[in-house]
Protein backbone atom coordinates (compact mmCIF):
# COMPACT_ATOMS: atom_id res chain seq x y z
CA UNK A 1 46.20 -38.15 12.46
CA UNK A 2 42.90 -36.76 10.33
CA UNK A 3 44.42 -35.00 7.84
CA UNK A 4 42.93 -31.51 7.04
CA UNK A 5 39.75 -30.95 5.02
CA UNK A 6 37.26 -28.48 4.31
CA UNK A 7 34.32 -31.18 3.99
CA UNK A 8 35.17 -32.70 7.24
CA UNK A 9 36.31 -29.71 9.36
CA UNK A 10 33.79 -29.18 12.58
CA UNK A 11 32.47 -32.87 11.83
CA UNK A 12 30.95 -30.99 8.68
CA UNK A 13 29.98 -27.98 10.39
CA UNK A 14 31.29 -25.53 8.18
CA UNK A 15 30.24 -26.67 5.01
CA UNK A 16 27.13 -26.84 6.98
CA UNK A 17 26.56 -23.95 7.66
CA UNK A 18 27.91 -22.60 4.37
CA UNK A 19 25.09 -24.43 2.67
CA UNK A 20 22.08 -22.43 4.98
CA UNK A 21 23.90 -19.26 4.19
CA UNK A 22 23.67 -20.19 0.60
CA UNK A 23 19.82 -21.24 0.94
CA UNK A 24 19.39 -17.72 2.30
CA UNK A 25 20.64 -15.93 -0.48
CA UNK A 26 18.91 -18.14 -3.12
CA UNK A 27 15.37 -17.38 -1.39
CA UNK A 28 15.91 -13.79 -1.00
CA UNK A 29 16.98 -14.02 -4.70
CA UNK A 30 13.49 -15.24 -5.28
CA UNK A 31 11.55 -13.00 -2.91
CA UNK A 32 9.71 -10.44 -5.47
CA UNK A 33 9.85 -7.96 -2.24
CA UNK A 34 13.57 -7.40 -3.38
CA UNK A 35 15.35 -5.86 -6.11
CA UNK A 36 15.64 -8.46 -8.67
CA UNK A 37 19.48 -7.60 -9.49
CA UNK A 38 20.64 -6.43 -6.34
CA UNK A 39 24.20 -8.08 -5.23
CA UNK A 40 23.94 -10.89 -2.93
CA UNK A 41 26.90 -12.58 -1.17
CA UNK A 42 27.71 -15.21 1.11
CA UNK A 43 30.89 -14.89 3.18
CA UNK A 44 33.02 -17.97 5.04
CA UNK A 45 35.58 -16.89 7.30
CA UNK A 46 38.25 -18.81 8.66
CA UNK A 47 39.68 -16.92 11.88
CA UNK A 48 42.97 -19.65 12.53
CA UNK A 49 45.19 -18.56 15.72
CA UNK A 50 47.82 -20.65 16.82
CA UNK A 51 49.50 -21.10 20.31
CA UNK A 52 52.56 -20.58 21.56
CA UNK A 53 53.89 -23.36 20.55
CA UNK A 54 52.69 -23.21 17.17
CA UNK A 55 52.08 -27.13 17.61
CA UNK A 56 47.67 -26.63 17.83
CA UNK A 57 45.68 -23.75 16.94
CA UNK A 58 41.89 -22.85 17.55
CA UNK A 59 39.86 -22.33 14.25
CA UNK A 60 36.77 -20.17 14.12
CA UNK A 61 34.18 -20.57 11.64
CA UNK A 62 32.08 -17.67 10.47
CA UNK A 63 29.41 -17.42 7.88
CA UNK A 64 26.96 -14.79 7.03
CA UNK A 65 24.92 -13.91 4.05
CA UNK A 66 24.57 -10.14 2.97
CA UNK A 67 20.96 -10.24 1.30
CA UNK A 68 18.66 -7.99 -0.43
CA UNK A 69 16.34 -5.76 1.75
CA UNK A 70 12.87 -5.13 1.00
CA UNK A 71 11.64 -3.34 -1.41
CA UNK A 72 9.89 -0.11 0.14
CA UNK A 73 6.37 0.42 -0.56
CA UNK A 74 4.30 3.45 -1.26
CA UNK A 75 0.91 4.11 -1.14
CA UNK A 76 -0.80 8.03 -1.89
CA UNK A 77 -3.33 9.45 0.90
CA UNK A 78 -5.45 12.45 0.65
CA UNK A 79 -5.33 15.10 3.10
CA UNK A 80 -7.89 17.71 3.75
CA UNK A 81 -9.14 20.38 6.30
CA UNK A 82 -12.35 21.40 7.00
CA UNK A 83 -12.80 25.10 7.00
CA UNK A 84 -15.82 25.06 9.44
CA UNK A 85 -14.09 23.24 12.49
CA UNK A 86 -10.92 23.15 11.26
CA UNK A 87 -10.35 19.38 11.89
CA UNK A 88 -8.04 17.37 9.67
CA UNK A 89 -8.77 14.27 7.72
CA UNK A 90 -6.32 11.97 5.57
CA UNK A 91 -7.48 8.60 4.16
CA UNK A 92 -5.58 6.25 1.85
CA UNK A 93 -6.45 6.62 -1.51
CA UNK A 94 -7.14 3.25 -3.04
CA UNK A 95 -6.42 2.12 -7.01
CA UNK A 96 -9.17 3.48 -9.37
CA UNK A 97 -10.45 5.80 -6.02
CA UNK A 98 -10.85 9.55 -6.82
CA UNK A 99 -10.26 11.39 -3.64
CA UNK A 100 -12.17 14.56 -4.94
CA UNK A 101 -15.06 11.98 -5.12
CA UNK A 102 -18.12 13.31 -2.88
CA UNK A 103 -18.96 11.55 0.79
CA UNK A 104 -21.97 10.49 1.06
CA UNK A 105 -23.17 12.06 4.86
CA UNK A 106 -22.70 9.51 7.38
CA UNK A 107 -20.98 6.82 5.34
CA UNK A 108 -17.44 8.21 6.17
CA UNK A 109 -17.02 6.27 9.08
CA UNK A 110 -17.19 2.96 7.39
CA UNK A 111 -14.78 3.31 5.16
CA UNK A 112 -11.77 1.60 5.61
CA UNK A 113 -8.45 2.66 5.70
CA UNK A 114 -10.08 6.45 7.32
CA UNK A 115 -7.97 8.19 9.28
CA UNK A 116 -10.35 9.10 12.39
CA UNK A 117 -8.16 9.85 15.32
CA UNK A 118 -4.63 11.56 15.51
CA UNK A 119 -1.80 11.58 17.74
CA UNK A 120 -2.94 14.87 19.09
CA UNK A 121 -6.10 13.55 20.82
CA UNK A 122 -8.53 15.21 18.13
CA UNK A 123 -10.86 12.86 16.10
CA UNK A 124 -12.40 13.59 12.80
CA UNK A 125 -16.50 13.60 12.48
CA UNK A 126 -16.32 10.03 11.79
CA UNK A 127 -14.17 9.21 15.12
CA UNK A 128 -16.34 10.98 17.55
């Protein structure tokens, strides 16, 4: 008889698998997406249920890694209406952009990042 060992159980399996859980972790500790001190653990579970007879039993093997999510992102946009026609615009503001910075006339609809159609079917000037 093969007597009982962690290392060898599942031909290796489990401390297989243990190991890509672990490699999980470590990278998502490294990701600079994710919150540099945010808790990350790995979990091996054993799930060990006998028969009747109590002379074999099946063993389960279970590992999963409970990482760090993304980080969320933000971004500012600047929202107008014009009081003529009444349509809406919204644009993302870039860094060093002033969004009370004058259009030039006609230029608006290269500019990326413009918001030019909306979910209600109307376009700004630059859209149509």
């Amino acid at each position: 008889m093969i007597e009982l060992n962690a290392a060898t159980l599942a031909s290796g399996g489990m401390v297989e698998r243990l190991n890509e859980e672990l490699q999980k972790a470590v990278v998502n500790c490294l990701d600079v997406n994710t919150e540099a001190t945010k808790l990350r653990t790995v979990t091996l579970k054993l799930k060990i249920k006998p028969d009747k007879s109590r002379c074999f039993a099946e063993v389960g093997v279970e590992t999963s890694a409970s990482l760090a999510p993304a980080a969320p992102l933000s971004t500012s946009i600047s929202m107008s209406t014009d009081l003529k026609t009444g349509e809406v615009s919204a644009a993302e503001v870039g860094q060093g952009e002033n969004p009370g910075q004058e259009i030039l006339p006609g230029v608006e609809g290269a500019m990326p990042g413009k918001i030019t159609n909306f979910a209600d079917g109307k376009s700004t000037a630059a859209g149509k």
